[in-house]
N, C-alpha and C. Protein backbone atom coordinates (compact mmCIF):
# COMPACT_ATOMS: atom_id res chain seq x y z
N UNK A 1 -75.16 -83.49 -7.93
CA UNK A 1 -76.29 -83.11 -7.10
C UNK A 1 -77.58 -83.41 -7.85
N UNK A 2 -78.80 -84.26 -7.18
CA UNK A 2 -79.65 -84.61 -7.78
C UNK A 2 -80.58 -83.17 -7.52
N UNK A 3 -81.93 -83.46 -8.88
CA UNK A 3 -82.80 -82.01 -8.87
C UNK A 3 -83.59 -82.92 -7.80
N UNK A 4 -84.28 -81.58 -7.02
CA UNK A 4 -85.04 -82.04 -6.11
C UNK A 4 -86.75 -82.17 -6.37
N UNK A 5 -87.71 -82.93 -5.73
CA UNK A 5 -89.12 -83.32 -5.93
C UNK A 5 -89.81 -81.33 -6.09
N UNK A 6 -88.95 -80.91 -5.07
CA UNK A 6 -90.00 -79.56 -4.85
C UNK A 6 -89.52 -78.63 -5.82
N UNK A 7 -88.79 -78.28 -6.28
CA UNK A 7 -88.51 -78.00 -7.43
C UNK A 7 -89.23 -78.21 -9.11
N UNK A 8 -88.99 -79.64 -9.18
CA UNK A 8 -89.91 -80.57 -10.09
C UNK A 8 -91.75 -79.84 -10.18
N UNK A 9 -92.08 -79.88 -9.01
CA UNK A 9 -93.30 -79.77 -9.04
C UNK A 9 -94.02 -78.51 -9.00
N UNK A 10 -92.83 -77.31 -8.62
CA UNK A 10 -92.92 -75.90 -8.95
C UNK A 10 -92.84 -75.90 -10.53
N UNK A 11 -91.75 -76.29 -11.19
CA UNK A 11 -91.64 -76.19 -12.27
C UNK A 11 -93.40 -76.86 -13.22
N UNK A 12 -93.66 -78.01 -12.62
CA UNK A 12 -95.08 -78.88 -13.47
C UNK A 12 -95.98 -77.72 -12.93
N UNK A 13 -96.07 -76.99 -12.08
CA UNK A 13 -97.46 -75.96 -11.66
C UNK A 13 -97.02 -74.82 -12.63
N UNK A 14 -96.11 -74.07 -12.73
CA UNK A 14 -96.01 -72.77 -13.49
C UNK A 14 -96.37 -73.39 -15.14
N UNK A 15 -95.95 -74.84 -15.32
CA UNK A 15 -96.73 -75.16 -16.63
C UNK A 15 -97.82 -76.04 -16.69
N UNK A 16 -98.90 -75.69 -15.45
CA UNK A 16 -100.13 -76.43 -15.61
C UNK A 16 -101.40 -75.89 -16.76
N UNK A 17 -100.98 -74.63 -17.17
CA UNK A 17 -101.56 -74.47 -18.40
C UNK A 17 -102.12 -74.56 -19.68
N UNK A 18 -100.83 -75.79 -20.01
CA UNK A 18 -100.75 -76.61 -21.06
C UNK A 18 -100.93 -77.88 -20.97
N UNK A 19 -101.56 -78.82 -21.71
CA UNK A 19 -102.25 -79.91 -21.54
C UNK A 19 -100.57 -80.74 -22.05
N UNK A 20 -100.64 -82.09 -21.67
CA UNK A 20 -99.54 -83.08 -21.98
C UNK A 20 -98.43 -82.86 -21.46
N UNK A 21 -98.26 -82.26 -19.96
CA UNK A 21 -96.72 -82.00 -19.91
C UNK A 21 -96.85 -83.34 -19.06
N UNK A 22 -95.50 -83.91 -19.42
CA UNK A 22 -95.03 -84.70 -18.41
C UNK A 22 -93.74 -84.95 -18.35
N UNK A 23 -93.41 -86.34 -17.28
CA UNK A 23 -92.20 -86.19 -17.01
C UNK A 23 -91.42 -87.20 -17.09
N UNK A 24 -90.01 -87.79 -16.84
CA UNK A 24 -89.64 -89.11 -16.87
C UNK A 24 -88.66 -88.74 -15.77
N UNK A 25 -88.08 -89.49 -14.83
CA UNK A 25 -87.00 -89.39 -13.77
C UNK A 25 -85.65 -90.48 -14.55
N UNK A 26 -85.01 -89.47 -14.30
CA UNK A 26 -83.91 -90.30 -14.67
C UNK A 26 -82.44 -89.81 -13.71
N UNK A 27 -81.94 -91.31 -13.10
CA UNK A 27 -81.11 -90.77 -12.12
C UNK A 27 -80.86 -89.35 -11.32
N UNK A 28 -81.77 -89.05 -11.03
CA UNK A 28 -82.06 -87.91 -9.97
C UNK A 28 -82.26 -87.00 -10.60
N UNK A 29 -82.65 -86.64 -11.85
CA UNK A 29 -82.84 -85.10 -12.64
C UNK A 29 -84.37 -85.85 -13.14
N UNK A 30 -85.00 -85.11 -14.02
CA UNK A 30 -85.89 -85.22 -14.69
C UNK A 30 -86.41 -84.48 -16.00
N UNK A 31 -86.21 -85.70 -17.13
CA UNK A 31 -87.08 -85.07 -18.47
C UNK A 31 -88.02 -84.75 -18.66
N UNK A 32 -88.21 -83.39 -19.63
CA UNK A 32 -89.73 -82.84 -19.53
C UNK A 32 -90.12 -83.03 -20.88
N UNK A 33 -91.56 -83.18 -21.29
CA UNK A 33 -91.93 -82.82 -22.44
C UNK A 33 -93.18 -82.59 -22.42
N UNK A 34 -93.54 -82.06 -23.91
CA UNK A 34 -95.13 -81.51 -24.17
C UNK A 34 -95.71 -82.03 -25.09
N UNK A 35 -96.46 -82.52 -24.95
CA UNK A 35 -97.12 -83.61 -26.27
C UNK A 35 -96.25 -84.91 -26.90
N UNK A 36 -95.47 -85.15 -25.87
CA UNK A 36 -94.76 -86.19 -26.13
C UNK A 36 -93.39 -86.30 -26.69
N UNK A 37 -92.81 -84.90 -26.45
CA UNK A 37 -91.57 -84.45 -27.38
C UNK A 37 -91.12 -83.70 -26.44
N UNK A 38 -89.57 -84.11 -26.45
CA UNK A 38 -88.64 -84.01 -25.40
C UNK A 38 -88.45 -82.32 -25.00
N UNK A 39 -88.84 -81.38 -24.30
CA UNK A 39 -88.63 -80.17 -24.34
C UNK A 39 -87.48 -79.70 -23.65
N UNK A 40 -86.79 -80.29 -22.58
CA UNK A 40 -86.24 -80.18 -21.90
C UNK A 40 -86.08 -80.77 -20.60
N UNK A 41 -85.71 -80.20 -19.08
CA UNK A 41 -85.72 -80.68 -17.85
C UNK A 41 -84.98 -80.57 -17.21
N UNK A 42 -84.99 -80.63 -16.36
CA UNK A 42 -84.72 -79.86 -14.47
C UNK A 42 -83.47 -81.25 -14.42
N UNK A 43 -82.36 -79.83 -14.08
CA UNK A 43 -80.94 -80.25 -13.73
C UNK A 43 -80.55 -79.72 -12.90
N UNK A 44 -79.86 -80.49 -12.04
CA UNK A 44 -79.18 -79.84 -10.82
C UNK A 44 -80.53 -78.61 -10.17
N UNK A 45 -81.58 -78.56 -10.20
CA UNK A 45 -82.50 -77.42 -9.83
C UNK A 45 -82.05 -76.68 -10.25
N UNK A 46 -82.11 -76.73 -11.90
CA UNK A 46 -82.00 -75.55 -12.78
C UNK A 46 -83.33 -76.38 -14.11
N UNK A 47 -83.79 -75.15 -14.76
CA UNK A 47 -84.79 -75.51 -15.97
C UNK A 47 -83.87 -75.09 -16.91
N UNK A 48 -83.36 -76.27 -17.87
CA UNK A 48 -83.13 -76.47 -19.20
C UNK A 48 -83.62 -76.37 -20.28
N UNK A 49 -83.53 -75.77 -21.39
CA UNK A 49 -84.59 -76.40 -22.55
C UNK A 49 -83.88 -76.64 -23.54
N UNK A 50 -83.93 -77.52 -24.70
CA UNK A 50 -83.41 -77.48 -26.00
C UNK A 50 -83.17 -76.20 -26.98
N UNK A 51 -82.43 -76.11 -27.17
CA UNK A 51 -81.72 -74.49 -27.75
C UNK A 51 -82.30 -74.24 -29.41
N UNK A 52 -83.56 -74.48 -29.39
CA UNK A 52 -84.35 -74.39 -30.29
C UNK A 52 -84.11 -72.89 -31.16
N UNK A 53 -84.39 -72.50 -32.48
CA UNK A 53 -84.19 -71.14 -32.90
C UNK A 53 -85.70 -70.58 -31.82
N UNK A 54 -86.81 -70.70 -32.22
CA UNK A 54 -87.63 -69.96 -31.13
C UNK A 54 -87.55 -69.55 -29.28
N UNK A 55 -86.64 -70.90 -29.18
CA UNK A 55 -86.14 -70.69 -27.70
C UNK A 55 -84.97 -69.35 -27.69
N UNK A 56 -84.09 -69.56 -28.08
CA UNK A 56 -83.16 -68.66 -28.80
C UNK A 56 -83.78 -67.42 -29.05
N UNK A 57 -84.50 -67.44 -29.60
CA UNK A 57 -85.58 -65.98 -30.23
C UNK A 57 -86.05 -65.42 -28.83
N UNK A 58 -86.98 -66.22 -28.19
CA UNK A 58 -87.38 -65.81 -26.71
C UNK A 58 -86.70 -65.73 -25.66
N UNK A 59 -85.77 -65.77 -25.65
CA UNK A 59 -84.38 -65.60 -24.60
C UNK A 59 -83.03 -65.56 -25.44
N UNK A 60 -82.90 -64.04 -25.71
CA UNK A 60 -81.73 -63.95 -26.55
C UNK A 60 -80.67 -63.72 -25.09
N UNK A 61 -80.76 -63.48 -24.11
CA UNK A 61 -79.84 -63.50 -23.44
C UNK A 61 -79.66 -64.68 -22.37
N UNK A 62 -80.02 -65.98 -22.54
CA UNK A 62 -80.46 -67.00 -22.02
C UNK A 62 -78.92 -67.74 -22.07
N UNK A 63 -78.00 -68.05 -20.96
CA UNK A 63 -76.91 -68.85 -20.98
C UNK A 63 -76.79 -70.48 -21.38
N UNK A 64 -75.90 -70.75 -22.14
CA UNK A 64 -75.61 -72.02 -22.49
C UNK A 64 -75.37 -72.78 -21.38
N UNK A 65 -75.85 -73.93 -20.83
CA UNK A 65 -75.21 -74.66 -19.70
C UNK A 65 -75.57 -76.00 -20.24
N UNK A 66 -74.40 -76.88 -19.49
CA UNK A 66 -74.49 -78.64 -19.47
C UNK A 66 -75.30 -79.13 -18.43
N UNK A 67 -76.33 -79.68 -19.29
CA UNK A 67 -77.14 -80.57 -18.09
C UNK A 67 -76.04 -81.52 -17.30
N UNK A 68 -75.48 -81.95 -17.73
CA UNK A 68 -74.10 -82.78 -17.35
C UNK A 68 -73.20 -83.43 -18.05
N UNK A 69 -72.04 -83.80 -17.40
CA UNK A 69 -71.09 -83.53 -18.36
C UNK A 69 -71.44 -84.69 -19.66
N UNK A 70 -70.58 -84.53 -20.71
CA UNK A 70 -70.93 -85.32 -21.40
C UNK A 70 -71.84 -85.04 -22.81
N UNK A 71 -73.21 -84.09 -21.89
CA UNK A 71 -74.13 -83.70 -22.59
C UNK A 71 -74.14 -82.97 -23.76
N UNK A 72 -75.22 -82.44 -24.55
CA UNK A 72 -75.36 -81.40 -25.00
C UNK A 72 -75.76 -80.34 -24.60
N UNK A 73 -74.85 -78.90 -24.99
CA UNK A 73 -75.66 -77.52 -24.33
C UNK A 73 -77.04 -76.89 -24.40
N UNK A 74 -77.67 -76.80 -23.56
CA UNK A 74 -79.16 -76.14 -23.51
C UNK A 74 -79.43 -75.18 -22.52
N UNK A 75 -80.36 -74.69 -23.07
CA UNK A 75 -80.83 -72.71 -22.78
C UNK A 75 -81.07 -73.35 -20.90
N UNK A 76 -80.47 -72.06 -20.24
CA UNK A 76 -80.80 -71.74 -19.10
C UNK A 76 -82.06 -71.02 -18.83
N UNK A 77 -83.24 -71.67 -18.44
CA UNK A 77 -84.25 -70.45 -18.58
C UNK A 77 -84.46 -69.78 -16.97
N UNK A 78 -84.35 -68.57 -17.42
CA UNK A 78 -84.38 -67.79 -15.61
C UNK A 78 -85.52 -67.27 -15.89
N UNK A 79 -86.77 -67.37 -16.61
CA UNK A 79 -88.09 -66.35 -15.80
C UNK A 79 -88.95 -67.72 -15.77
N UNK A 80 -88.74 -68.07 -14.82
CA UNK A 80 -89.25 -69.53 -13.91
C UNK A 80 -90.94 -69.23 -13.58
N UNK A 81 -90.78 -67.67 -13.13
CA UNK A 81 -91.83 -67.39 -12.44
C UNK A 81 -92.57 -66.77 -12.80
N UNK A 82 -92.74 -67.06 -14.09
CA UNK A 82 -93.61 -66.21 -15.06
C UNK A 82 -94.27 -67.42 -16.24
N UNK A 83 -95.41 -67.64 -15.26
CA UNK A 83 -96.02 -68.72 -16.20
C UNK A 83 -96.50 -68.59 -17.56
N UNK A 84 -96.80 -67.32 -18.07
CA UNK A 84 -97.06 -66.82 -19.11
C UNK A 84 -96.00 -67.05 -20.41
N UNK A 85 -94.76 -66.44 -20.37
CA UNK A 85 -93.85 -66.85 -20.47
C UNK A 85 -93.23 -68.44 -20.50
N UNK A 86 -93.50 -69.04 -19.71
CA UNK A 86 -93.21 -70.61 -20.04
C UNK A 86 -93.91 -71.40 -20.72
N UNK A 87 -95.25 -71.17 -20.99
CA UNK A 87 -96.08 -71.26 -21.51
C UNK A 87 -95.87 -71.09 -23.07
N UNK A 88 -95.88 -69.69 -23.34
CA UNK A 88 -95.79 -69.29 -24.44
C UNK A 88 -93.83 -69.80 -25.42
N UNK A 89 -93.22 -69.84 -24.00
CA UNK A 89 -91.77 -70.70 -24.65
C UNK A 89 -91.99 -71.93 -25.25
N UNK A 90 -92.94 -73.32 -24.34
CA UNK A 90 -92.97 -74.34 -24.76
C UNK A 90 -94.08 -74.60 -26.10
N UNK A 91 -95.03 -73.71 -26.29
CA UNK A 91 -96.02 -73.23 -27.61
C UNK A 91 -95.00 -73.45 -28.99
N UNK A 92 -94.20 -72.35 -28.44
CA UNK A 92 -93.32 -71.62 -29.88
C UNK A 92 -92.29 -72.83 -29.88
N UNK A 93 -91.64 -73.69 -29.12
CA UNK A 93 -90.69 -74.40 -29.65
C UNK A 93 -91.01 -75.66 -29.90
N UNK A 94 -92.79 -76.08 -29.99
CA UNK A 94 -92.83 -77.33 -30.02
C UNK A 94 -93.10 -78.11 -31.68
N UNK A 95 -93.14 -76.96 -32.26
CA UNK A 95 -92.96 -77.78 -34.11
C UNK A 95 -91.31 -77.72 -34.33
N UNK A 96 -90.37 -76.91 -33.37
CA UNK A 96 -89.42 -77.35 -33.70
C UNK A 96 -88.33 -78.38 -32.82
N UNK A 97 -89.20 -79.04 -32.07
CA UNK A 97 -88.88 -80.41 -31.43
C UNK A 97 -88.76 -81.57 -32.21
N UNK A 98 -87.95 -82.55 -32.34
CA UNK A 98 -88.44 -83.80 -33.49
C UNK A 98 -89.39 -84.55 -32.54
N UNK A 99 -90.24 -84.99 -33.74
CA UNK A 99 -91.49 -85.99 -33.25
C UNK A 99 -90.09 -87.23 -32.20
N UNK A 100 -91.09 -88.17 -31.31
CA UNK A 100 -90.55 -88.88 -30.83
C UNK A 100 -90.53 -90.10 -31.69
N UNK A 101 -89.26 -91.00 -30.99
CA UNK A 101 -88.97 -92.13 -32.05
C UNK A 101 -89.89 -93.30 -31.62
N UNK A 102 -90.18 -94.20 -32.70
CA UNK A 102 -91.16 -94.77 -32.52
C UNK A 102 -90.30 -96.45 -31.76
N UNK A 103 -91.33 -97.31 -30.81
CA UNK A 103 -90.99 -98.16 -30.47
C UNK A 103 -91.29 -99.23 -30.98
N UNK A 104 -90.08 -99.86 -31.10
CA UNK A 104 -90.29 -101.37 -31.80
C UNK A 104 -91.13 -102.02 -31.30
């Protein structure tokens, strides 16, 4: 099941707070990041993030799920609707994101 546009764009408004978010589409889901470093992204219309220790820290009860199969496991985040909160998630986990790789 692909994530859907309205979804996507709920998710980019609850983090219009923060400067650099963007996105990449990839076969019907979409990658997110913040300053250019992969944070996560909307699967199946669910928000993912990289299972960072600060992510971890801010959602100690946050479920492991597969973006799909194959994948690696990342945090289920359920307070969607609390921009404050998403905000302050993608803050705290972004020195522990790796820089992006550089292009030849």
């Amino acid at each position: 099941m692909a994530s859907s546009r309205v979804y996507l764009e709920f998710i980019l408004d609850q983090l219009s707070g923060l400067e650099e978010i963007t996105y990449k589409s990839m076969m019907g889901e979409y990658i997110l990041y913040y300053r250019g470093r992969v944070i996560g992204g909307i699967y199946d219309d669910r928000f993912l993030v990289k299972p960072t220790p600060s992510a971890r820290s801010l959602m100690p009860e946050a479920k492991t799920e597969l973006p799909y199969e194959g994948a690696k496991e990342m945090l289920l985040v359920n307070e969607v609707d609390n921009r404050a909160f998403l905000q302050d998630l993608l803050e705290a986990m972004y020195d522990e994101l790796p820089a992006p790789k550089r292009k030849r």
